[in-house]
C-alpha atoms as a PDB file:
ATOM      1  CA  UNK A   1      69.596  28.114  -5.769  1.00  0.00           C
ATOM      2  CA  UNK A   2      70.752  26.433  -2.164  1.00  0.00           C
ATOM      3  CA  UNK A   3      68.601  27.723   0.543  1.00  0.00           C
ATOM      4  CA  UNK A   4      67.299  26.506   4.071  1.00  0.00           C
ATOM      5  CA  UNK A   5      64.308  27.221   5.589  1.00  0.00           C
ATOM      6  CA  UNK A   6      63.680  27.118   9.414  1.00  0.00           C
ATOM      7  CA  UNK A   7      60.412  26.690  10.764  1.00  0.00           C
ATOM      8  CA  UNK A   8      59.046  25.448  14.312  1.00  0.00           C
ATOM      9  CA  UNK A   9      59.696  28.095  16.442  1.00  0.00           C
ATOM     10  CA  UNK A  10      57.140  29.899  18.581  1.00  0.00           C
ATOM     11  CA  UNK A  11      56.220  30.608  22.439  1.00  0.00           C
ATOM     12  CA  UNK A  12      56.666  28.290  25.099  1.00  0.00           C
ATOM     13  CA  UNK A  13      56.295  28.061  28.674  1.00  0.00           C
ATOM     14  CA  UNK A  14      59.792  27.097  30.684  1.00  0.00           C
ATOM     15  CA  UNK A  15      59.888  23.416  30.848  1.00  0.00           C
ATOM     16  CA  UNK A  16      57.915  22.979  27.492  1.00  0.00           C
ATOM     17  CA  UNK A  17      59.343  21.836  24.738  1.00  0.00           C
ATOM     18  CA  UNK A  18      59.853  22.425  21.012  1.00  0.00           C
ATOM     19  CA  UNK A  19      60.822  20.696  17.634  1.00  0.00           C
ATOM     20  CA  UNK A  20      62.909  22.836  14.876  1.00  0.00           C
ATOM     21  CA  UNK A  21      63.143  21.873  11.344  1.00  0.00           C
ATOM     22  CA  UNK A  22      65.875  22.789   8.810  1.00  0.00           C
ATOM     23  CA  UNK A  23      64.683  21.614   5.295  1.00  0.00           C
ATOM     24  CA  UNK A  24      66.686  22.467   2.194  1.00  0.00           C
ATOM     25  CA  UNK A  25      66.151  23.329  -1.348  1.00  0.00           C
ATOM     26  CA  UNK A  26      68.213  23.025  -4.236  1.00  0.00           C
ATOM     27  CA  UNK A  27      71.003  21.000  -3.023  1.00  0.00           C
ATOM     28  CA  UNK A  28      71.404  17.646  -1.345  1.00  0.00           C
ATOM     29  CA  UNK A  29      71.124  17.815   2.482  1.00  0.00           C
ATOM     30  CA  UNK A  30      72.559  14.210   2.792  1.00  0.00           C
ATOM     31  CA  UNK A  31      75.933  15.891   1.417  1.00  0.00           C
ATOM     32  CA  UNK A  32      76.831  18.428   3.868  1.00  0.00           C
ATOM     33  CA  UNK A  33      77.199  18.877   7.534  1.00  0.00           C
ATOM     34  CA  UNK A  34      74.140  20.977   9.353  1.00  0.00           C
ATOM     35  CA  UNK A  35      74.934  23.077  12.277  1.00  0.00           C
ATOM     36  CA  UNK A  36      71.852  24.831  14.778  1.00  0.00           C
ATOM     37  CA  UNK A  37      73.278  28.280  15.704  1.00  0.00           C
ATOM     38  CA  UNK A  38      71.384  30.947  18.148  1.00  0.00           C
ATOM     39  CA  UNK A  39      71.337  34.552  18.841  1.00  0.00           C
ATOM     40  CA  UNK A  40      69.811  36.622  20.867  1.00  0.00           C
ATOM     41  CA  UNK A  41      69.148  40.441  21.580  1.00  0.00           C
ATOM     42  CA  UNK A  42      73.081  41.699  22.710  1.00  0.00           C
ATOM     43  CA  UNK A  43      74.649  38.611  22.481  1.00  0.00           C
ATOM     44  CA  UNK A  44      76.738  36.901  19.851  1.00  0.00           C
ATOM     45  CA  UNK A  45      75.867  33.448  17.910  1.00  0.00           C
ATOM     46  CA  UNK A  46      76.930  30.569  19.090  1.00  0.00           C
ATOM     47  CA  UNK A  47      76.522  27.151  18.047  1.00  0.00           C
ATOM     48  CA  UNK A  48      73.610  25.168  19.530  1.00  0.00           C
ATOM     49  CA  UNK A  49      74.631  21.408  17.924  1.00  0.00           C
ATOM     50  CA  UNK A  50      75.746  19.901  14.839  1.00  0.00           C
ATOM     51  CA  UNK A  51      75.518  16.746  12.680  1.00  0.00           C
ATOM     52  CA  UNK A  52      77.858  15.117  10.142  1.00  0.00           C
ATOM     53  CA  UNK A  53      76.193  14.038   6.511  1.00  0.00           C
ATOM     54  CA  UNK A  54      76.127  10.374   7.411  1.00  0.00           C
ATOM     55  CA  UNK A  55      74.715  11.524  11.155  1.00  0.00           C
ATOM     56  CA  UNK A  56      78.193   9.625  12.747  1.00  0.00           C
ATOM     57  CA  UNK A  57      79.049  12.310  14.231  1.00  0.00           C
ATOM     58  CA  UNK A  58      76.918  14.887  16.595  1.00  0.00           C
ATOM     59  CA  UNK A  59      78.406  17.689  18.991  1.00  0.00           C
ATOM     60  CA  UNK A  60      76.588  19.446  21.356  1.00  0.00           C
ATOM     61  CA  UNK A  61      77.087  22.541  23.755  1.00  0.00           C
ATOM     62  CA  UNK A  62      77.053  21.876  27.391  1.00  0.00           C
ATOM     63  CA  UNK A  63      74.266  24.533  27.492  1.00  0.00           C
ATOM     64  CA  UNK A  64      72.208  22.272  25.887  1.00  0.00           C
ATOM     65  CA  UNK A  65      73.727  18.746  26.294  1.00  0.00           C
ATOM     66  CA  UNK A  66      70.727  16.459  28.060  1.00  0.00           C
ATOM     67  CA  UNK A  67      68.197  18.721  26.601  1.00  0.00           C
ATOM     68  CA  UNK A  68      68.491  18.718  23.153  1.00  0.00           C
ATOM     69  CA  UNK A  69      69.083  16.335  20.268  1.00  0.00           C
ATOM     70  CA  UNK A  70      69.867  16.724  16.534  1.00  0.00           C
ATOM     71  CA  UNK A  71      68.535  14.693  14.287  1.00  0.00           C
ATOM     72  CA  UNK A  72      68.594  14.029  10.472  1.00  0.00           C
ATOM     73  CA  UNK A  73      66.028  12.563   8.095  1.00  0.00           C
ATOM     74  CA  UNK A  74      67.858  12.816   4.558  1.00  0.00           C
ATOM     75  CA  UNK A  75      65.356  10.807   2.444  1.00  0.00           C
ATOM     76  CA  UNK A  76      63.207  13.900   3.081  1.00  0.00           C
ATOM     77  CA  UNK A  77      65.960  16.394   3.172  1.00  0.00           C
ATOM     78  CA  UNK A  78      65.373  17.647   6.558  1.00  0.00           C
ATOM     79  CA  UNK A  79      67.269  18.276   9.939  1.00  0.00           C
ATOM     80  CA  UNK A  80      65.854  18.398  13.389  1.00  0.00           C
ATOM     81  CA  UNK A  81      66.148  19.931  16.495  1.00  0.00           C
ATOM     82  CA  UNK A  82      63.967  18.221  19.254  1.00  0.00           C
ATOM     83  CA  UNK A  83      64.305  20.893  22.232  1.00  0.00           C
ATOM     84  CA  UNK A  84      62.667  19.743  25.579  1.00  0.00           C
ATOM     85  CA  UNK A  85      62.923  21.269  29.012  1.00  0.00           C
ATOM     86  CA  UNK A  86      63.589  24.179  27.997  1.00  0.00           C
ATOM     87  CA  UNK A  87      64.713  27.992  29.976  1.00  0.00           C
ATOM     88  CA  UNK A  88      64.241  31.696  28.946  1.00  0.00           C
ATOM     89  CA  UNK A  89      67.867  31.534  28.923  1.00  0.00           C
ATOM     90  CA  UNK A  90      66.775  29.269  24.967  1.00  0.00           C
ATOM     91  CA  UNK A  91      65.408  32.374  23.748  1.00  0.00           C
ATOM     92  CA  UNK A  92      66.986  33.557  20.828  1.00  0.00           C
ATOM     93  CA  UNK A  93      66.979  33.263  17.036  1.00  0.00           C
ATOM     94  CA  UNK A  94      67.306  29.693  15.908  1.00  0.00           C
ATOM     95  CA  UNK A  95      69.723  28.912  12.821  1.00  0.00           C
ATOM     96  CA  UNK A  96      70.642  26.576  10.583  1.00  0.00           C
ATOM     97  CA  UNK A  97      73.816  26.342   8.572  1.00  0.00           C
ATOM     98  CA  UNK A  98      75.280  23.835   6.328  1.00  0.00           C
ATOM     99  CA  UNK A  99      79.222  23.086   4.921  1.00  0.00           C
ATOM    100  CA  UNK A 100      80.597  20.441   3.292  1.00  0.00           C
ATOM    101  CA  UNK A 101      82.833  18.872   6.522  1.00  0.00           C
ATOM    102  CA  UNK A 102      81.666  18.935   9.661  1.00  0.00           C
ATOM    103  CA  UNK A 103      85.396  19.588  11.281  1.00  0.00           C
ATOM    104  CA  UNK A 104      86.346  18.749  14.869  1.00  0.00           C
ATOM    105  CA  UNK A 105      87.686  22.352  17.044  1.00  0.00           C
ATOM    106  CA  UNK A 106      85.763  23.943  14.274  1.00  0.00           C
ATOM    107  CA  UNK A 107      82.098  21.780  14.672  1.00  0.00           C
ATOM    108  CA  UNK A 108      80.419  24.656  16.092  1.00  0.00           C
ATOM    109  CA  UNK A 109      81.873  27.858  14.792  1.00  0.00           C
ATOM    110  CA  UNK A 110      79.994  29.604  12.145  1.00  0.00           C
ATOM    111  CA  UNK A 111      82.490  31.034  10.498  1.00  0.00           C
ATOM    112  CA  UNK A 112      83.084  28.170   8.897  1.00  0.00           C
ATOM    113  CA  UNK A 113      79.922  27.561   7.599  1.00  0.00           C
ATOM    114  CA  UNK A 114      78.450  28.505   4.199  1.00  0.00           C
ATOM    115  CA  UNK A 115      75.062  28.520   3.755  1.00  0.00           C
ATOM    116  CA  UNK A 116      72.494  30.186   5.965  1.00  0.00           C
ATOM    117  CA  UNK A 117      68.956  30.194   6.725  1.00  0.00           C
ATOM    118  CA  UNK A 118      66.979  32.688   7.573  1.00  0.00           C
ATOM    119  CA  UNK A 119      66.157  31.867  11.181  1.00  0.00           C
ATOM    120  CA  UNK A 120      63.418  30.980  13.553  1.00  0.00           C
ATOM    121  CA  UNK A 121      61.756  32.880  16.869  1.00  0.00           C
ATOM    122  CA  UNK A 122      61.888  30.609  20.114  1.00  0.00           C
ATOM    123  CA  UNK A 123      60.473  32.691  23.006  1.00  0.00           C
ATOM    124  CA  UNK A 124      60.545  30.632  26.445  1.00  0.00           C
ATOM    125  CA  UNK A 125      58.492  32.518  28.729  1.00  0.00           C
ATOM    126  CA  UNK A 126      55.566  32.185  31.089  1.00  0.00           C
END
């Protein structure tokens, strides 16, 4: 069975950073594209950042751009998402999402992603 697992999230002050990890089970992570989505309370997801398989490739949004970076370990299966300086506007539900080609116009939509985790809490508030 093909699952990802989120973990790292948690409370932290604005300016503080952060360090998601997506680590899969079941399948090869080194295969696919990863994607880090968000949602939160009212609002729709949107994509965060995403990596090819080989890691050539990386997109971010310009919400985030400077701020974060996405990172891929695939000897140990796992994707990262180091978060620093970060806003209350960051609060949301963290997720990660994997498909086989990471695209160009369609990097960051989720649609076209097929596998899901079940997300992670980041609260940025003092």
């Amino acid at each position: 069975q093909l699952t990802l697992v989120e973990s790292g999230g948690g409370l932290v002050q604005p300016g503080g950073s952060l360090k998601l990890s997506c680590a899969a089970s079941g399948f090869t992570l080194g295969a696919y594209a990863i994607g880090w989505f968000r949602q939160a309370p009212g609002k729709e997801r949107e994509g965060v950042s995403c990596i090819s398989s080989g890691a050539g490739t990386i997109y971010y949004a310009d919400s985030v751009k400077g701020r974060f970076t996405i990172a891929r370990d695939n000897a140990k299966n796992t994707v990262y998402l180091q978060m620093n300086s970060l806003k209350p506007e960051d609060t949301a539900v963290y997720y990660c999402a994997a498909k086989s080609i990471l695209g160009g116009r369609t990097a960051l939509r989720a649609y076209t992603y097929d596998y899901w985790g079940q997300g992670t809490q980041v609260t940025v508030s003092s």
